[in-house]
N, C-alpha and C. Protein backbone atom coordinates (compact mmCIF):
# COMPACT_ATOMS: atom_id res chain seq x y z
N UNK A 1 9.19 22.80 11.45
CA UNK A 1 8.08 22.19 12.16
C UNK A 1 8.04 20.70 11.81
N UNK A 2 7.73 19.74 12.71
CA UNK A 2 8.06 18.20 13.06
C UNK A 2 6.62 17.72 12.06
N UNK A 3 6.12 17.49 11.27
CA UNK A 3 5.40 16.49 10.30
C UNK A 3 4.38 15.98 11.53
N UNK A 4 3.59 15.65 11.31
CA UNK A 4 2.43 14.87 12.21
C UNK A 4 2.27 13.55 12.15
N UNK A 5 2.66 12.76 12.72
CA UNK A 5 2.39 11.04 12.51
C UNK A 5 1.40 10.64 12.26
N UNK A 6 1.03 9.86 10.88
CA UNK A 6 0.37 9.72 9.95
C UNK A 6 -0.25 8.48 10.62
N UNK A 7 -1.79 7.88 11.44
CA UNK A 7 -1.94 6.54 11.39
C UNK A 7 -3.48 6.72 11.30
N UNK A 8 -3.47 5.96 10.64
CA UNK A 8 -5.18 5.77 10.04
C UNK A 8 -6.38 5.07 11.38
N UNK A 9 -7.82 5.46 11.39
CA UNK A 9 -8.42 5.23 12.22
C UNK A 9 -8.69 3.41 11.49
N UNK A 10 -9.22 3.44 10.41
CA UNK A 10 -9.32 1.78 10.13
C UNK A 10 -8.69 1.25 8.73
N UNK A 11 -8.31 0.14 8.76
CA UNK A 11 -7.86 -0.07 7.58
C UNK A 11 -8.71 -2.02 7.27
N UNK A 12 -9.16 -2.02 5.76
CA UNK A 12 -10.02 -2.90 5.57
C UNK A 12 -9.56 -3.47 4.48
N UNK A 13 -9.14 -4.96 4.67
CA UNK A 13 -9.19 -5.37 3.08
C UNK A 13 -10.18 -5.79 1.99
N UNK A 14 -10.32 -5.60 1.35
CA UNK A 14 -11.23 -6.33 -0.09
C UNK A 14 -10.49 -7.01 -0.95
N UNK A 15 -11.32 -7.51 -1.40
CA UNK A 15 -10.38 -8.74 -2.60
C UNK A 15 -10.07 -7.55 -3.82
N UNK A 16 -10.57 -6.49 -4.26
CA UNK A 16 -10.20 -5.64 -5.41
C UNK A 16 -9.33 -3.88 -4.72
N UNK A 17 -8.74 -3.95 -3.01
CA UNK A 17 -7.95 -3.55 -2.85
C UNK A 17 -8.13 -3.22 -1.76
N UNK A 18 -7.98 -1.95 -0.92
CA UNK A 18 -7.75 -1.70 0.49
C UNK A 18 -8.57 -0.45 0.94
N UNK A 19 -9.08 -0.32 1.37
CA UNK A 19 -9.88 0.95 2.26
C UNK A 19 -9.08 1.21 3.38
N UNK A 20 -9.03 2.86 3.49
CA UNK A 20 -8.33 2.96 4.69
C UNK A 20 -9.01 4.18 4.94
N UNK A 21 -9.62 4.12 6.55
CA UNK A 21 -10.46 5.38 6.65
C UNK A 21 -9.04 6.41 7.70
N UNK A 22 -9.18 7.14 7.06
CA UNK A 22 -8.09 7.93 7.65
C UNK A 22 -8.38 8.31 9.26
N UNK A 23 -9.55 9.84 8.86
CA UNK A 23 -10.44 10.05 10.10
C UNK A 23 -11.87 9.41 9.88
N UNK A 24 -12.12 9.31 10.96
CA UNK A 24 -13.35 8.40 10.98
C UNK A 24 -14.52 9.18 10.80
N UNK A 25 -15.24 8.67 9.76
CA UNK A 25 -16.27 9.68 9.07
C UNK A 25 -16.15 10.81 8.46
N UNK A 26 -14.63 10.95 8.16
CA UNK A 26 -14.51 12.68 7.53
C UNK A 26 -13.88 11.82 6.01
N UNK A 27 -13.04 11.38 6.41
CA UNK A 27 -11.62 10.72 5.51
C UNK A 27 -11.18 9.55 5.43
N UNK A 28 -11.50 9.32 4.07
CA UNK A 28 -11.13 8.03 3.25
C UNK A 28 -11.01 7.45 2.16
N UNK A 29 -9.88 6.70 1.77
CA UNK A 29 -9.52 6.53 0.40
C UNK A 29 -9.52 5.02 0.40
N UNK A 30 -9.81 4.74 -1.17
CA UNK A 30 -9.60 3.30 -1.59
C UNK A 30 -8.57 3.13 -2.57
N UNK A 31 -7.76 2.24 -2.29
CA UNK A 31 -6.86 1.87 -3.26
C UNK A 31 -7.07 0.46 -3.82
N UNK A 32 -6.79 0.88 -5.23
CA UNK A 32 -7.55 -0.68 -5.86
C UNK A 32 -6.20 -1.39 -6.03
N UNK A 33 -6.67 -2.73 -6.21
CA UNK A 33 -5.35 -3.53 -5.71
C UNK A 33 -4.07 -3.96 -6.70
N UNK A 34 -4.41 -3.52 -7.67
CA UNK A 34 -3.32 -3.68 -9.04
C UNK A 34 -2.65 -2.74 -8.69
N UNK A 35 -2.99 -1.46 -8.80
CA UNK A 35 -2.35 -0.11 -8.51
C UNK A 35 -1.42 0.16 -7.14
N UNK A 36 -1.73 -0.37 -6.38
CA UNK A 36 -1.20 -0.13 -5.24
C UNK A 36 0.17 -1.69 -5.06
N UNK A 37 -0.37 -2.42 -5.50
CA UNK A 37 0.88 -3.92 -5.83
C UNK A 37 1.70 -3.20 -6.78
N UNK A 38 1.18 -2.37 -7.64
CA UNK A 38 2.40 -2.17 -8.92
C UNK A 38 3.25 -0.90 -8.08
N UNK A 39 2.38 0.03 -7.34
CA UNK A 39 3.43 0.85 -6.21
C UNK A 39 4.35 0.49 -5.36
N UNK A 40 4.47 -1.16 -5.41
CA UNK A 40 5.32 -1.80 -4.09
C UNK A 40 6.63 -0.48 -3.77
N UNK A 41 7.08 -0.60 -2.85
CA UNK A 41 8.33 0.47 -2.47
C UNK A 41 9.53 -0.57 -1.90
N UNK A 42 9.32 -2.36 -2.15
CA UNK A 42 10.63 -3.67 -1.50
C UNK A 42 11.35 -3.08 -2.77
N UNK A 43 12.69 -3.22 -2.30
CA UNK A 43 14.12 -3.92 -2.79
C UNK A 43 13.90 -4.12 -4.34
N UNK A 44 13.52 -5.25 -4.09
CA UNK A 44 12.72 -6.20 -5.54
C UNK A 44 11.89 -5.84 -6.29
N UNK A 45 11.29 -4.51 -6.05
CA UNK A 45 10.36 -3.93 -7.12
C UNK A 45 10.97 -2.43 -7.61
N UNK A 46 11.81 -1.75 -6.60
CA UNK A 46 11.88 -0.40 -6.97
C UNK A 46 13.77 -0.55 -6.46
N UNK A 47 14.23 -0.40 -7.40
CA UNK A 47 15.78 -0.43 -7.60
C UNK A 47 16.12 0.69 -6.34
N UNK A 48 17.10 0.26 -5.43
CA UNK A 48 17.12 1.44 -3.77
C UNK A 48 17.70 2.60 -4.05
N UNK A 49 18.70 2.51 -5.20
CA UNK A 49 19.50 3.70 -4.99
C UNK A 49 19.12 4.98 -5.85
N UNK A 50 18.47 4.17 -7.37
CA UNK A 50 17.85 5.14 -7.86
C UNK A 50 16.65 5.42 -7.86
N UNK A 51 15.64 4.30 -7.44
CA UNK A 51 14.27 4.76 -7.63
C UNK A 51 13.62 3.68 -8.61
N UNK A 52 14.30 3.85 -9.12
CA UNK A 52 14.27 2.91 -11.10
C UNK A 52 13.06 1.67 -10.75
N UNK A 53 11.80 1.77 -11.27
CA UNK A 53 10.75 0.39 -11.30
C UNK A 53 11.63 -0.80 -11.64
N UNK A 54 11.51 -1.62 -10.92
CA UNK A 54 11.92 -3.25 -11.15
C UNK A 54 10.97 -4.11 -11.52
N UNK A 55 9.48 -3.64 -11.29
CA UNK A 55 8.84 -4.68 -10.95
C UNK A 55 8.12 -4.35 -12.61
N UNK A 56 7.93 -5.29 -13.38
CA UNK A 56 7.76 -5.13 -14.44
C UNK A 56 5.80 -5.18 -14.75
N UNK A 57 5.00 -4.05 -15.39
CA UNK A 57 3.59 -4.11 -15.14
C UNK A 57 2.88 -5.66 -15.61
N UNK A 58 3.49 -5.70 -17.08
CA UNK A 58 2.73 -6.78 -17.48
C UNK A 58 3.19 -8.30 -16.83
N UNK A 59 3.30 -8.14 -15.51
CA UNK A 59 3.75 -9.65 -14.66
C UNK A 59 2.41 -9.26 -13.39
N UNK A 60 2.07 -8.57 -13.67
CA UNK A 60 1.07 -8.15 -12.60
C UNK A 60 -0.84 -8.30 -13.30
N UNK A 61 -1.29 -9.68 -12.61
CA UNK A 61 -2.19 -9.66 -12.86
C UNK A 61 -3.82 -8.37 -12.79
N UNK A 62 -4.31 -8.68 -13.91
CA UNK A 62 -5.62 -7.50 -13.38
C UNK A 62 -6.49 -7.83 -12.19
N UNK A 63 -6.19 -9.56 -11.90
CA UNK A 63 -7.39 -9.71 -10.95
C UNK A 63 -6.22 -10.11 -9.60
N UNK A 64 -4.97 -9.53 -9.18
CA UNK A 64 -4.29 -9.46 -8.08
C UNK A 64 -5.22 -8.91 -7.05
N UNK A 65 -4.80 -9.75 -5.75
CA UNK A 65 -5.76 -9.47 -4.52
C UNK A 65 -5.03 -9.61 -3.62
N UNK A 66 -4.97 -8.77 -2.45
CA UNK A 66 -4.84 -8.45 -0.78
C UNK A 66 -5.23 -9.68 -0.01
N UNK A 67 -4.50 -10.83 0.31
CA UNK A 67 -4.80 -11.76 1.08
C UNK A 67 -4.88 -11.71 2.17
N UNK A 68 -3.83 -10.60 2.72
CA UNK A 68 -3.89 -10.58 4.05
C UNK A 68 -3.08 -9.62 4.17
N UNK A 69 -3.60 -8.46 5.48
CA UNK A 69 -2.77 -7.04 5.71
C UNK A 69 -2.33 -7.62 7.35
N UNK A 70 -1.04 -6.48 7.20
CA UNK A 70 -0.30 -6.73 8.83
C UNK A 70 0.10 -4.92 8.95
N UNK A 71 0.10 -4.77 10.23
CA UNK A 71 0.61 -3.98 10.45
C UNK A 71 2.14 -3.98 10.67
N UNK A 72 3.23 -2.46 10.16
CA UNK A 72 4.20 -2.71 10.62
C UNK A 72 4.34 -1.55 11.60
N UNK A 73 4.54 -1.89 12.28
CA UNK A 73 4.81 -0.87 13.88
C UNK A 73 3.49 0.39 13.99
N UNK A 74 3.75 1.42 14.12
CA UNK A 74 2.64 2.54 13.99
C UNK A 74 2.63 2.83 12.69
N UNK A 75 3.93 2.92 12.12
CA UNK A 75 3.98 3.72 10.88
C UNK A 75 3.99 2.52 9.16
N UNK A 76 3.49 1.42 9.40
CA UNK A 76 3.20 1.24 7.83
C UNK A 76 2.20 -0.36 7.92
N UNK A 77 1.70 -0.32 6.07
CA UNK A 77 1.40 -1.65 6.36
C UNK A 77 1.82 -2.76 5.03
N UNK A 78 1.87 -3.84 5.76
CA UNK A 78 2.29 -4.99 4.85
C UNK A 78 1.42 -5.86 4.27
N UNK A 79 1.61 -6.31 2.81
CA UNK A 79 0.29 -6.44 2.03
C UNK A 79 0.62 -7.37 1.83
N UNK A 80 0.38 -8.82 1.93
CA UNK A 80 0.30 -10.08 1.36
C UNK A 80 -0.34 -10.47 0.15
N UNK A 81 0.24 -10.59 -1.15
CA UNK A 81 -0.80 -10.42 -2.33
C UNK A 81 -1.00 -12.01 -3.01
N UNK A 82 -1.84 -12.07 -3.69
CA UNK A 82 -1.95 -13.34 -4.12
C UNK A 82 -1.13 -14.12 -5.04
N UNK A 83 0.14 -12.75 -5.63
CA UNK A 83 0.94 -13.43 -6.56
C UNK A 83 2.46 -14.06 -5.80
N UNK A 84 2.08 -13.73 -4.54
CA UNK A 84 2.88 -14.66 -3.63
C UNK A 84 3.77 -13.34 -2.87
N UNK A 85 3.45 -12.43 -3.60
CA UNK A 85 5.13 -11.13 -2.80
C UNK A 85 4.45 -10.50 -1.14
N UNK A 86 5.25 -10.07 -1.11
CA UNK A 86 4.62 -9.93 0.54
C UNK A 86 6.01 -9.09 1.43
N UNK A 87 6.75 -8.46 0.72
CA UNK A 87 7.88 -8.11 1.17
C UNK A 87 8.01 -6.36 1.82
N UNK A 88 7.31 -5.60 1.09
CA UNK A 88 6.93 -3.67 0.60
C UNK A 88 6.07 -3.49 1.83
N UNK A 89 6.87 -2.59 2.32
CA UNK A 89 6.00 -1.83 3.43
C UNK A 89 5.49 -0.52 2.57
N UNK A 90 4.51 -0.51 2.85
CA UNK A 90 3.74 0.94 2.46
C UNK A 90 3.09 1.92 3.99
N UNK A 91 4.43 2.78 3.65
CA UNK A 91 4.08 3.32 4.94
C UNK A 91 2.91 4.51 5.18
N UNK A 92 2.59 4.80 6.35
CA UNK A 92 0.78 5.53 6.03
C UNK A 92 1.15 6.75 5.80
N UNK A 93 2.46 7.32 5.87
CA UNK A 93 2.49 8.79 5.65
C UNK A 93 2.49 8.96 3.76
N UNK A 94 3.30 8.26 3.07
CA UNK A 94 3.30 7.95 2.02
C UNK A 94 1.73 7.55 1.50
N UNK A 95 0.97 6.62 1.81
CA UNK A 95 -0.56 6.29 1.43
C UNK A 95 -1.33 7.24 1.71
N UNK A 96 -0.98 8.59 2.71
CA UNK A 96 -1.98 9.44 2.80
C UNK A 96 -1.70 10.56 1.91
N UNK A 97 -0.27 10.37 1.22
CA UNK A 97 0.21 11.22 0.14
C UNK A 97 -0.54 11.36 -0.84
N UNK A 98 -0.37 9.76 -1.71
CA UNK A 98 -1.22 9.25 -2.61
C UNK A 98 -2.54 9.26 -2.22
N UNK A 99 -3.15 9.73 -1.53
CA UNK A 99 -4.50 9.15 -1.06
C UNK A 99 -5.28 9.34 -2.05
N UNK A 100 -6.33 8.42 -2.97
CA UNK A 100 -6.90 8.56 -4.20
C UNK A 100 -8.48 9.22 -3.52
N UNK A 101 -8.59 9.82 -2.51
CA UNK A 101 -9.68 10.31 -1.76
C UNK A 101 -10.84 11.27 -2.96
């Protein structure tokens, strides 16, 4: 059986991380914004072939912030953070995995 395409009814930034209401008024999670920058899934943070963390914790500020979200196509979104990276798609089937709901 084919998986269900994962796309959220709203997604909101805050300076201390991201709200994303899944269904509207039933379902929704917040991800705070250290936690979810230290999840990046680019190249440059998570080694491709094995998995292996690249991105090292203590380079990651406590007060890192969501400058600006983009969507990428239906299926993910791109997080512009204040420590300049901006590369990691976090796609919504994956964020509804994790969902800290």
């Amino acid at each position: 059986m084919a998986k269900s395409h994962v796309v959220p009814h709203a997604i909101t930034r805050q300076d201390d991380g991201v709200r994303i209401e899944w269904v509207q008024g039933v379902h929704e999670g917040f991800f705070p914004a250290r936690a979810l920058r230290l999840a990046c899934p680019c190249a440059g943070c998570v080694e491709e072939m094995s998995g292996r963390p690249l991105l090292d914790p203590a380079t990651v500020s406590p007060e890192i912030r969501p400058l600006r979200l983009g969507l990428v196509g239906a299926y993910g979104l791109r997080v512009d953070w204040s420590d300049g990276h901006g590369t990691g798609i976090y796609t919504f089937e994956r964020l509804r995995e994790a969902c800290p709901c």
